[in-house]
PDB file of N, CA and C in Angstrom:
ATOM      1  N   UNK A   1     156.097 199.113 232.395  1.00  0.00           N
ATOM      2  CA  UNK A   1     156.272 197.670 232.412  1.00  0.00           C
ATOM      3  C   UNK A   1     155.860 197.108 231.058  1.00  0.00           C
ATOM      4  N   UNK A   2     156.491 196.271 230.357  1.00  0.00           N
ATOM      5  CA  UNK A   2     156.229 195.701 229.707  1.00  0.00           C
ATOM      6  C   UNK A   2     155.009 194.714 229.650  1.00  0.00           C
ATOM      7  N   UNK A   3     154.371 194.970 228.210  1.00  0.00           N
ATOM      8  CA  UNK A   3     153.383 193.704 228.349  1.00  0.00           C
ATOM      9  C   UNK A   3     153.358 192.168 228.414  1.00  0.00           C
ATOM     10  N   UNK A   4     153.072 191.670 229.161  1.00  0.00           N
ATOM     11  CA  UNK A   4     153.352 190.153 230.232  1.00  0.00           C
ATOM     12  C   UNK A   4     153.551 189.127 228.196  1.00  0.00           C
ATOM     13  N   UNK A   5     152.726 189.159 227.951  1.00  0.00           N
ATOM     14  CA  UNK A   5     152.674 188.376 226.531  1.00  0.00           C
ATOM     15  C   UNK A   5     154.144 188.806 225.847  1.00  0.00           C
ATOM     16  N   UNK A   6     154.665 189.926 225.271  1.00  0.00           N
ATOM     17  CA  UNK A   6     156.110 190.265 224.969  1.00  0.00           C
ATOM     18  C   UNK A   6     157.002 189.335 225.728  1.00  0.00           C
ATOM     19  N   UNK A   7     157.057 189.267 227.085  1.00  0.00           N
ATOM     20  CA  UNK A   7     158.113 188.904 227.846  1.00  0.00           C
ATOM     21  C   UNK A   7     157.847 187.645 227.505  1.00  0.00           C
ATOM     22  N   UNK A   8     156.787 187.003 227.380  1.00  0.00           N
ATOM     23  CA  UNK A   8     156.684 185.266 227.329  1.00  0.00           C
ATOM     24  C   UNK A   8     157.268 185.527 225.909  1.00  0.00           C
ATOM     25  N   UNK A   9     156.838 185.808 224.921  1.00  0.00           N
ATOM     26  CA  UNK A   9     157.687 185.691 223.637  1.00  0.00           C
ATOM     27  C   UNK A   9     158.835 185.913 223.647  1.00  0.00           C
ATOM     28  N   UNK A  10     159.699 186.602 224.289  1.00  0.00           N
ATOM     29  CA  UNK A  10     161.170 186.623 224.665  1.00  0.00           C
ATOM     30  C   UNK A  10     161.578 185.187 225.267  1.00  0.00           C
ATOM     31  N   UNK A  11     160.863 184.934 226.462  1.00  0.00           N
ATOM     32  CA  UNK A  11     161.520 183.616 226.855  1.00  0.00           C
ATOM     33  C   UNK A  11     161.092 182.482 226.408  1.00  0.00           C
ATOM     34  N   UNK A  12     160.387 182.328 225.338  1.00  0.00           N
ATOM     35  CA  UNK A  12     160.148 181.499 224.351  1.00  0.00           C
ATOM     36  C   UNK A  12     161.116 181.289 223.186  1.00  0.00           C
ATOM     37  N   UNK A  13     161.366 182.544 223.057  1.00  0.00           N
ATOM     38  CA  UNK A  13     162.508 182.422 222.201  1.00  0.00           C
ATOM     39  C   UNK A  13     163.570 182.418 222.309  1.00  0.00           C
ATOM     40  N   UNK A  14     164.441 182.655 223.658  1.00  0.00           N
ATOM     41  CA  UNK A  14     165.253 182.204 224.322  1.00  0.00           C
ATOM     42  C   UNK A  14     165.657 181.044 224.705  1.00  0.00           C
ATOM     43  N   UNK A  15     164.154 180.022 224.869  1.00  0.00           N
ATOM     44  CA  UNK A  15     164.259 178.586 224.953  1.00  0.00           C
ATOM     45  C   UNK A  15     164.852 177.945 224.002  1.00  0.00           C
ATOM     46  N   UNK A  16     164.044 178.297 222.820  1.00  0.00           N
ATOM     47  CA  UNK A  16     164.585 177.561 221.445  1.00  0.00           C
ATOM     48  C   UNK A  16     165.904 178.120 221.264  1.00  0.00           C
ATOM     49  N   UNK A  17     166.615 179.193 221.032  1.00  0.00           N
ATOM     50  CA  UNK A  17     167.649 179.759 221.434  1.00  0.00           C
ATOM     51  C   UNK A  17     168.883 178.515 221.877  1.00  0.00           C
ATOM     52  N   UNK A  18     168.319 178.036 223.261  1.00  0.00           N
ATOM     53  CA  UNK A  18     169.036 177.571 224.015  1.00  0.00           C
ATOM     54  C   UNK A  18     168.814 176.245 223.662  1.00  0.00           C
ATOM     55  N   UNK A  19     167.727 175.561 222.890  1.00  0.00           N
ATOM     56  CA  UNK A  19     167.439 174.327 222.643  1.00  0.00           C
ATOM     57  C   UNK A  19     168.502 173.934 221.504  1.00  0.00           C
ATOM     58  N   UNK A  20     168.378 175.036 220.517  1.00  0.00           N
ATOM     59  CA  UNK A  20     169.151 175.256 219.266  1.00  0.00           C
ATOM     60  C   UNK A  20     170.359 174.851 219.725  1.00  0.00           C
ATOM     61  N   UNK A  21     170.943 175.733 220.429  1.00  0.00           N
ATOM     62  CA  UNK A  21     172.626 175.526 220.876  1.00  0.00           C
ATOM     63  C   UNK A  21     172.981 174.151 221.738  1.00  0.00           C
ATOM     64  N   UNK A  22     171.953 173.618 222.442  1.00  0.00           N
ATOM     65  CA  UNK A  22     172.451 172.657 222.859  1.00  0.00           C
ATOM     66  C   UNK A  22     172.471 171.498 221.685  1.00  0.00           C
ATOM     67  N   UNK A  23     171.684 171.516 220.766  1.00  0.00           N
ATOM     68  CA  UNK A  23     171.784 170.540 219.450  1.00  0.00           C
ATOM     69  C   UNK A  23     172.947 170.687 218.847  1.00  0.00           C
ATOM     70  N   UNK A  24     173.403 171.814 218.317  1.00  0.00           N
ATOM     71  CA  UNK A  24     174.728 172.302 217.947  1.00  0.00           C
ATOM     72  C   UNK A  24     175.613 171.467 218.681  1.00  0.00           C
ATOM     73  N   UNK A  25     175.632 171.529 220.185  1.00  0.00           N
ATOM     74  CA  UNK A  25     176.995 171.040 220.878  1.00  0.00           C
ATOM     75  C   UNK A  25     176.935 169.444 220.936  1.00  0.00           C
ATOM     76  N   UNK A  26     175.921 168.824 221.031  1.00  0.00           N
ATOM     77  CA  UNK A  26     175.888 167.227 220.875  1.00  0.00           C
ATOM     78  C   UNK A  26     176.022 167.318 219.591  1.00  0.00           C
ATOM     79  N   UNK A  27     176.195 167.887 218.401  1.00  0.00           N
ATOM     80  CA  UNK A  27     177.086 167.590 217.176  1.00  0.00           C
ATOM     81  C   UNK A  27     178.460 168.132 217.118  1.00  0.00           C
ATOM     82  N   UNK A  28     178.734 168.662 217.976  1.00  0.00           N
ATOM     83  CA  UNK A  28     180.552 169.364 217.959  1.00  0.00           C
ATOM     84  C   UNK A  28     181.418 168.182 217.893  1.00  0.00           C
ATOM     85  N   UNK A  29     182.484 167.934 217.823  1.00  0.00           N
ATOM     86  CA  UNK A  29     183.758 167.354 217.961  1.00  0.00           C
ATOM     87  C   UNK A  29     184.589 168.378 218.339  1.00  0.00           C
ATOM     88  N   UNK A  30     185.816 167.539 218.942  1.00  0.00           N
ATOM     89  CA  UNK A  30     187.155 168.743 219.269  1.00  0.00           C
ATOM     90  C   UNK A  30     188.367 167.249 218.955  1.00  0.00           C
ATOM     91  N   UNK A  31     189.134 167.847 218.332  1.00  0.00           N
ATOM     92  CA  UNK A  31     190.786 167.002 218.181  1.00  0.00           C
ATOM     93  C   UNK A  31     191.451 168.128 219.141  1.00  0.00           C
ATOM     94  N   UNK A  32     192.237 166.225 220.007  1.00  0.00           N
ATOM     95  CA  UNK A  32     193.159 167.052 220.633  1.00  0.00           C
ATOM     96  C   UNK A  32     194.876 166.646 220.184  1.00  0.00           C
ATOM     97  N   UNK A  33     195.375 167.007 220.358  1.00  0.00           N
ATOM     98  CA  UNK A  33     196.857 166.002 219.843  1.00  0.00           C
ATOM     99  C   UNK A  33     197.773 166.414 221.041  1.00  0.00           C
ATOM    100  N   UNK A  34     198.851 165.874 220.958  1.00  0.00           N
ATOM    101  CA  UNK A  34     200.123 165.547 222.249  1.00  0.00           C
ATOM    102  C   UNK A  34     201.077 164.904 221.139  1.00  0.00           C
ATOM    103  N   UNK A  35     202.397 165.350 222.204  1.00  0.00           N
ATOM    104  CA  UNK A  35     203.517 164.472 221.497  1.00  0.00           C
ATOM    105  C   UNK A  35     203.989 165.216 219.796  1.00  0.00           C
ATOM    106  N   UNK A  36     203.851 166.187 219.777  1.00  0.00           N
ATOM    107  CA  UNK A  36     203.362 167.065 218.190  1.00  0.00           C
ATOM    108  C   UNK A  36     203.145 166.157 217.027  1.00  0.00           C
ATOM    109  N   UNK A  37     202.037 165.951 217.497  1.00  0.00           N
ATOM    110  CA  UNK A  37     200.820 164.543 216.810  1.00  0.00           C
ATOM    111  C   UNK A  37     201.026 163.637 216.848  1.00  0.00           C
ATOM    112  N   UNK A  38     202.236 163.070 217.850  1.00  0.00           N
ATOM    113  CA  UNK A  38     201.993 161.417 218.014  1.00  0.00           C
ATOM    114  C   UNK A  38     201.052 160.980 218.264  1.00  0.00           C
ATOM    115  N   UNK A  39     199.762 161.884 219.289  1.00  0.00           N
ATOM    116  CA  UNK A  39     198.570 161.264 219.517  1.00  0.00           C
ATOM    117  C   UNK A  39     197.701 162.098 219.513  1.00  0.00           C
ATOM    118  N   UNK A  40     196.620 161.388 218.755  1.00  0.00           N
ATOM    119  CA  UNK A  40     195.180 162.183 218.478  1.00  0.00           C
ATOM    120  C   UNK A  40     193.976 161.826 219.065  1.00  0.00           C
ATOM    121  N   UNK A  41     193.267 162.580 220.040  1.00  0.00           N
ATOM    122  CA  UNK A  41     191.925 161.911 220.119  1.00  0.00           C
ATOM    123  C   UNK A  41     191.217 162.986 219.904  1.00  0.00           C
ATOM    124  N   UNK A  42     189.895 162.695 219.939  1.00  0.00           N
ATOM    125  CA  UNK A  42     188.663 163.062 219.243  1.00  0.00           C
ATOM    126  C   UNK A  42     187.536 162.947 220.026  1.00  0.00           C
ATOM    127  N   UNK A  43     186.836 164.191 220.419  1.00  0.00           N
ATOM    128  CA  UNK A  43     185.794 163.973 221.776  1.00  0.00           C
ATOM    129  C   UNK A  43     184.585 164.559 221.060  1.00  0.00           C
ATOM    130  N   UNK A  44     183.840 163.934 221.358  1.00  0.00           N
ATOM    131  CA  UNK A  44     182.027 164.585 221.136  1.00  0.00           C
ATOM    132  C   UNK A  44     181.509 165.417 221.593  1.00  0.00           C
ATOM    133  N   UNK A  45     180.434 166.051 221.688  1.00  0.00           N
ATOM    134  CA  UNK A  45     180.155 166.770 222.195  1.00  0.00           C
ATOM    135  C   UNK A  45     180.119 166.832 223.847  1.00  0.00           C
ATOM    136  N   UNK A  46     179.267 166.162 223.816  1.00  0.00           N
ATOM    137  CA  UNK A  46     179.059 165.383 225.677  1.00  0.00           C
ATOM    138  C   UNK A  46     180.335 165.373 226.359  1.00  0.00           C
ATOM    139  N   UNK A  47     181.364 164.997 225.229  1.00  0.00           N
ATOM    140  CA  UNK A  47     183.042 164.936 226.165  1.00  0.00           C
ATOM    141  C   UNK A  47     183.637 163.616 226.071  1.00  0.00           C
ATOM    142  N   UNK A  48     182.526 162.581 225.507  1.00  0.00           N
ATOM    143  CA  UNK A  48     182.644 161.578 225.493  1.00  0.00           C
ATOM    144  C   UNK A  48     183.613 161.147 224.282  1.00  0.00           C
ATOM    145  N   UNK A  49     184.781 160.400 224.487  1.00  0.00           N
ATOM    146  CA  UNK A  49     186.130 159.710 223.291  1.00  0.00           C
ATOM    147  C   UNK A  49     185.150 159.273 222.739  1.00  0.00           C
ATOM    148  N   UNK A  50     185.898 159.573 221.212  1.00  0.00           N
ATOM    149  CA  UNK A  50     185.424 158.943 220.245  1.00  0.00           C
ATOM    150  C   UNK A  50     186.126 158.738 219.365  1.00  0.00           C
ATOM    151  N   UNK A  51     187.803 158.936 219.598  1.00  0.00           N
ATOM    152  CA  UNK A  51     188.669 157.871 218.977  1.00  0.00           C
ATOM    153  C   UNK A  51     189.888 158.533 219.426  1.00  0.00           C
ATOM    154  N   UNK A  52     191.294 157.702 219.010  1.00  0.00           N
ATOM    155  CA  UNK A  52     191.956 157.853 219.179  1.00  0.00           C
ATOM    156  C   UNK A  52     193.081 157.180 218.513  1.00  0.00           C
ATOM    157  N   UNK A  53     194.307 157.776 218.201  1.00  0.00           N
ATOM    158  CA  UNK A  53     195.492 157.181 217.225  1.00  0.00           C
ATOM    159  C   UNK A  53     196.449 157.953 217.742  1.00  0.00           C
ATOM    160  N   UNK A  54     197.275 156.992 217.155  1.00  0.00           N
ATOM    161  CA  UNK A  54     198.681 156.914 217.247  1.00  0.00           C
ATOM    162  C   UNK A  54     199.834 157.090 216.524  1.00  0.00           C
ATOM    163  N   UNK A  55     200.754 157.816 216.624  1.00  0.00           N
ATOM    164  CA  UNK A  55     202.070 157.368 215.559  1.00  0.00           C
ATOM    165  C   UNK A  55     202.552 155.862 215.504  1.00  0.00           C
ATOM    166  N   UNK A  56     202.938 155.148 214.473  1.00  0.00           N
ATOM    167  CA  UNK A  56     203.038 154.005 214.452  1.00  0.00           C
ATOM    168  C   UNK A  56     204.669 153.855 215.498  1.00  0.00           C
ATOM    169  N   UNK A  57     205.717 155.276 215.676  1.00  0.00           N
ATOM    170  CA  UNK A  57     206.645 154.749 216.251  1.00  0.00           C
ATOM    171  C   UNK A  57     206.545 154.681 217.539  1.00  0.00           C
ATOM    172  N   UNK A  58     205.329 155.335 218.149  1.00  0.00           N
ATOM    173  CA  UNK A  58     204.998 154.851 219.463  1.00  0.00           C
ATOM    174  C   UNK A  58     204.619 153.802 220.260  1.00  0.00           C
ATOM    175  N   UNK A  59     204.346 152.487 218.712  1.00  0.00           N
ATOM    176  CA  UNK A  59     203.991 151.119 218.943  1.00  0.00           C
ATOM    177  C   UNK A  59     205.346 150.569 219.261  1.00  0.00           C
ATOM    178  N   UNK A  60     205.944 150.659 220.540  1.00  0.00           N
ATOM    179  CA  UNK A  60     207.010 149.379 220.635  1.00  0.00           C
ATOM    180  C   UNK A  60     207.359 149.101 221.904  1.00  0.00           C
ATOM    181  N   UNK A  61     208.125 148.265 222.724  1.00  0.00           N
ATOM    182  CA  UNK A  61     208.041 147.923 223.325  1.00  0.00           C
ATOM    183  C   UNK A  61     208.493 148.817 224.808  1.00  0.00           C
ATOM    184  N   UNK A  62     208.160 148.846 225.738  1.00  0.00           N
ATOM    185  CA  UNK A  62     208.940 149.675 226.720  1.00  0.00           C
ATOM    186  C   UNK A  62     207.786 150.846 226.481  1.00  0.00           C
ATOM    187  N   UNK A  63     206.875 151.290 225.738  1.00  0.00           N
ATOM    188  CA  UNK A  63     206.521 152.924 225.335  1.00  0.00           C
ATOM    189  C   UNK A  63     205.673 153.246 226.280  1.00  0.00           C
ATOM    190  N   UNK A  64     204.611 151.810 226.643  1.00  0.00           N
ATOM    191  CA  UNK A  64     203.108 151.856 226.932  1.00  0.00           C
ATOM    192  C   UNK A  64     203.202 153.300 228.230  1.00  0.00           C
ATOM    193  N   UNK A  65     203.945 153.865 229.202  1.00  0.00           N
ATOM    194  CA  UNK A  65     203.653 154.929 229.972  1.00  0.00           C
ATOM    195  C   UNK A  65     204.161 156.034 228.800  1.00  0.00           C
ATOM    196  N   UNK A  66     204.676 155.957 228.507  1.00  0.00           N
ATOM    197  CA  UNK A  66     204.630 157.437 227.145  1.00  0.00           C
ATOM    198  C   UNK A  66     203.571 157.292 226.858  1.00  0.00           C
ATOM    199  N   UNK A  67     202.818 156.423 225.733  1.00  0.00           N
ATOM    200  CA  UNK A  67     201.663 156.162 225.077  1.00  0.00           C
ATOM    201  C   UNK A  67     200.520 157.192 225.995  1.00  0.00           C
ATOM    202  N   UNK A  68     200.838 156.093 227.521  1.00  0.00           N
ATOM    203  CA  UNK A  68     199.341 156.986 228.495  1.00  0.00           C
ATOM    204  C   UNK A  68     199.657 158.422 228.400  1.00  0.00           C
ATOM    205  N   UNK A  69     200.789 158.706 228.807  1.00  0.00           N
ATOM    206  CA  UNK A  69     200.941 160.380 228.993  1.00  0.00           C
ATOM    207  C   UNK A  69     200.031 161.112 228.009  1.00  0.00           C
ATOM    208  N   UNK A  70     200.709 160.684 226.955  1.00  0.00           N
ATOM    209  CA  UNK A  70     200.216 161.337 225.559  1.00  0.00           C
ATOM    210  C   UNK A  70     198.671 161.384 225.471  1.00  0.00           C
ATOM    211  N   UNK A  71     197.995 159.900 225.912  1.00  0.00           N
ATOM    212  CA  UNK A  71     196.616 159.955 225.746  1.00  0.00           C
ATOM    213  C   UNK A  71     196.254 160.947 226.566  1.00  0.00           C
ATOM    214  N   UNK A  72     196.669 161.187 227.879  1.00  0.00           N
ATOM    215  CA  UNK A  72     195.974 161.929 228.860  1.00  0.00           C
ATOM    216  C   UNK A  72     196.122 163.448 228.316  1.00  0.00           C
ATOM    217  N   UNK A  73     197.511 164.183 227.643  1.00  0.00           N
ATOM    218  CA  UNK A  73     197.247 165.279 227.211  1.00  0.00           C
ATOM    219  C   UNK A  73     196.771 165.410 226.049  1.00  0.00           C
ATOM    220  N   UNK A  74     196.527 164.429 224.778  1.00  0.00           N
ATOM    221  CA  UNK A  74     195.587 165.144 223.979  1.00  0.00           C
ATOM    222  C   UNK A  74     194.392 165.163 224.511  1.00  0.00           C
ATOM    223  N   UNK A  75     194.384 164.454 224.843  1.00  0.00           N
ATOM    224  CA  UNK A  75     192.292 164.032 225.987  1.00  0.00           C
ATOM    225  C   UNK A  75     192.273 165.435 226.206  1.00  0.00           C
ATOM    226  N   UNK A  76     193.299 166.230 227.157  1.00  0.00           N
ATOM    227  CA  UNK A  76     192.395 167.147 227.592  1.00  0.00           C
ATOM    228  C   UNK A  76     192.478 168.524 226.881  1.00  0.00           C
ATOM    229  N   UNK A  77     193.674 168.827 225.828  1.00  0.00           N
ATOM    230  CA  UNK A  77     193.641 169.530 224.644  1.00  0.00           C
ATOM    231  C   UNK A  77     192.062 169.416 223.792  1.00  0.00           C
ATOM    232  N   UNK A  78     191.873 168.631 223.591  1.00  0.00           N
ATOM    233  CA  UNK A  78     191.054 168.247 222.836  1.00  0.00           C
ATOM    234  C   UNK A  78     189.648 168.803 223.648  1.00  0.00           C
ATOM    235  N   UNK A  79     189.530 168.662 225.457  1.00  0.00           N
ATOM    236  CA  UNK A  79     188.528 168.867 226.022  1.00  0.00           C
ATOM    237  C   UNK A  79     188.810 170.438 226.016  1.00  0.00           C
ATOM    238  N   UNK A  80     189.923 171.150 226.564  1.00  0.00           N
ATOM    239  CA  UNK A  80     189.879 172.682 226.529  1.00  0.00           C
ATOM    240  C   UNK A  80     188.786 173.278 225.283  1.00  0.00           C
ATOM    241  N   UNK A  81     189.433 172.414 223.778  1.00  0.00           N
ATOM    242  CA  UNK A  81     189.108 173.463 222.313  1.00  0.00           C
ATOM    243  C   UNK A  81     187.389 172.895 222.357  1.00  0.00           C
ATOM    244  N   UNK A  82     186.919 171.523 223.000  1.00  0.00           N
ATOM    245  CA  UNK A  82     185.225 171.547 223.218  1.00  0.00           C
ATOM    246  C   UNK A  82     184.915 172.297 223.932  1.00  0.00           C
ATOM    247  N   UNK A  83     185.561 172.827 225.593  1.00  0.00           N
ATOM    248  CA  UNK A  83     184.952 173.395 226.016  1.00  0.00           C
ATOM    249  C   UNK A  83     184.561 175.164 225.640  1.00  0.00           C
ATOM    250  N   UNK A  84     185.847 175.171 224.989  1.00  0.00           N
ATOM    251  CA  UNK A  84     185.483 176.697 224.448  1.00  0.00           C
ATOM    252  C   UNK A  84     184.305 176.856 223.334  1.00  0.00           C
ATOM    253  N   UNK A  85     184.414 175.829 222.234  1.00  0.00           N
ATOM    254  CA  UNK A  85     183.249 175.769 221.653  1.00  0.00           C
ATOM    255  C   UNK A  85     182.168 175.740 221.994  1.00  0.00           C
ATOM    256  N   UNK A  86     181.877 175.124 222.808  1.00  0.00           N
ATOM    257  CA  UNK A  86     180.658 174.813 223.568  1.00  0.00           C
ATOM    258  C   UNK A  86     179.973 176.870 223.943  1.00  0.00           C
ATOM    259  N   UNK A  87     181.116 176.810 224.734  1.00  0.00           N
ATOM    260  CA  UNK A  87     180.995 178.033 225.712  1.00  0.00           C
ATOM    261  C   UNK A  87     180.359 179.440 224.593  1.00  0.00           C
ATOM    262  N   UNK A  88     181.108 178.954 223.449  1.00  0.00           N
ATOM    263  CA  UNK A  88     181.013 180.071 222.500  1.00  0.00           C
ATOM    264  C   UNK A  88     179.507 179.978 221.715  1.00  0.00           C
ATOM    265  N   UNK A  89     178.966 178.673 221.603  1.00  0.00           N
ATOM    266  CA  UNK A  89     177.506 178.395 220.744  1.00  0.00           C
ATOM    267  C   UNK A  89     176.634 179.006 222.672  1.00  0.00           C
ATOM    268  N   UNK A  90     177.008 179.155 223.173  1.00  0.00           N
ATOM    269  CA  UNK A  90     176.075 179.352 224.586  1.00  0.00           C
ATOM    270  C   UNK A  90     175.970 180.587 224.406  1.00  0.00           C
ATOM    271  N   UNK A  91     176.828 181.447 223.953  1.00  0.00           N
ATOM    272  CA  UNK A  91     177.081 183.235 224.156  1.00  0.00           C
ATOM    273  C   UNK A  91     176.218 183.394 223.060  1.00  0.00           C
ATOM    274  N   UNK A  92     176.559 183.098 222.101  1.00  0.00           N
ATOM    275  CA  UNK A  92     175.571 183.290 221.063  1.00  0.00           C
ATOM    276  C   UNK A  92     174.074 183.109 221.031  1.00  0.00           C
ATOM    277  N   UNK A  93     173.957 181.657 221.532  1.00  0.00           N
ATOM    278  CA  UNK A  93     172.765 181.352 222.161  1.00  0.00           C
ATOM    279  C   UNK A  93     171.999 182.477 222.783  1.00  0.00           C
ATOM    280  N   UNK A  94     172.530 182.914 224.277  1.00  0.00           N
ATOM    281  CA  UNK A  94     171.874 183.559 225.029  1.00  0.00           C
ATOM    282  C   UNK A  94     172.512 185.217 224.861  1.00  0.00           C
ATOM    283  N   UNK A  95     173.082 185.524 224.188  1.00  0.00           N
ATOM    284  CA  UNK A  95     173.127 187.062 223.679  1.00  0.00           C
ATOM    285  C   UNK A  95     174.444 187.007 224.801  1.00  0.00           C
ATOM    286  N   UNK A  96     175.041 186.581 225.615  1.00  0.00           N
ATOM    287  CA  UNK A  96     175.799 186.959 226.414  1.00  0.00           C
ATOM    288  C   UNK A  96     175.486 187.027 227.737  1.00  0.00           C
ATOM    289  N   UNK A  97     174.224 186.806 227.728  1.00  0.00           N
ATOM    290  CA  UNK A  97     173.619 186.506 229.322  1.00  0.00           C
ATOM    291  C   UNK A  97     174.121 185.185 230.370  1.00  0.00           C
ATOM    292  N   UNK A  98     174.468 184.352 229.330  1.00  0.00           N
ATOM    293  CA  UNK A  98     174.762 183.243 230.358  1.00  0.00           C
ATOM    294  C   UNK A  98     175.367 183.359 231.377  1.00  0.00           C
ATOM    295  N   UNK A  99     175.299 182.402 232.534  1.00  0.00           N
ATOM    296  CA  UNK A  99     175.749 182.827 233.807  1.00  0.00           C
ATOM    297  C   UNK A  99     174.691 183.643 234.662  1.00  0.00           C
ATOM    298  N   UNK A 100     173.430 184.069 234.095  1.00  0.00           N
ATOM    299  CA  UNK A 100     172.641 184.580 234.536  1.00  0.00           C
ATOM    300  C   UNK A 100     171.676 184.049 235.295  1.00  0.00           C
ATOM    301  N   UNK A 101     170.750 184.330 236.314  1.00  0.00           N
ATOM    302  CA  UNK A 101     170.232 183.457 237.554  1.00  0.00           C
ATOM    303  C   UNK A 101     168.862 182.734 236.154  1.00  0.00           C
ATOM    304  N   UNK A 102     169.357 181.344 236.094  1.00  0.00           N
ATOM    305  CA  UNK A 102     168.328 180.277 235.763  1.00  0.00           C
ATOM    306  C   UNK A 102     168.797 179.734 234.306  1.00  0.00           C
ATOM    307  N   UNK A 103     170.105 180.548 233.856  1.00  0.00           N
ATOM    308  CA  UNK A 103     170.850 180.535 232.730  1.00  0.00           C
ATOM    309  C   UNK A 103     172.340 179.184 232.927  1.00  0.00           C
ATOM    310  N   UNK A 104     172.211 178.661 232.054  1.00  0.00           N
ATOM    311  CA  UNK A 104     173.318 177.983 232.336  1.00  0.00           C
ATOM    312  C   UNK A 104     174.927 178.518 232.288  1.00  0.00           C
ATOM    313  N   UNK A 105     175.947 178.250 232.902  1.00  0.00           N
ATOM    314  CA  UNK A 105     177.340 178.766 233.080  1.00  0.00           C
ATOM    315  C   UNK A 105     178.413 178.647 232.034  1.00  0.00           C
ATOM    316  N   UNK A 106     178.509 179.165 231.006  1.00  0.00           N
ATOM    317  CA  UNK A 106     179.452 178.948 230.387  1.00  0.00           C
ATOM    318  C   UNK A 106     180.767 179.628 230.014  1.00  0.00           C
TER     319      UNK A 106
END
């Protein structure tokens, strides 16, 4: 058996580990685009929009349900390429353990 003090220094450093990576991901961004770049948005880490644009020929009249479509698939383009990022600073984080009982799921 290992000595009890080793193992606390492992999960000590596993914490920060995991503290580390979650700092990383509240600084990530992800672009998503739709429409082959009529529309761009831009999500934070959290998931939370943090902008969004347009092709100017999508400004006209009659468009506004195109417009939504478009928002709704870059939104979630944009959420797939965070969530993989995310997922990927977690593996690293935790050596590949994640998913492990008390480990978060990524």
């Amino acid at each position: 058996m290992k000595d009890f003090g080793a193992i606390m220094k492992q999960a000590q450093a596993m914490q920060q580990k995991l503290a580390d990576a979650q700092a990383k991901i509240a600084e990530l961004t992800a672009e998503g685009t739709s429409g082959g770049g009529m529309v761009t948005v831009v999500l934070k880490g959290g998931g939370d929009l943090a902008s969004v644009t347009f092709d100017e020929s999508l400004i006209a009249p009659g468009e506004g349900e195109v417009i939504a479509d478009l928002v709704v698939a870059a939104h979630a383009d944009a959420k797939r390429k965070l969530d993989a990022a995310q997922a990927e600073l977690m593996r690293e984080a935790t050596g590949g353990l994640a998913g492990m009982p008390g480990l978060p799921k990524f």
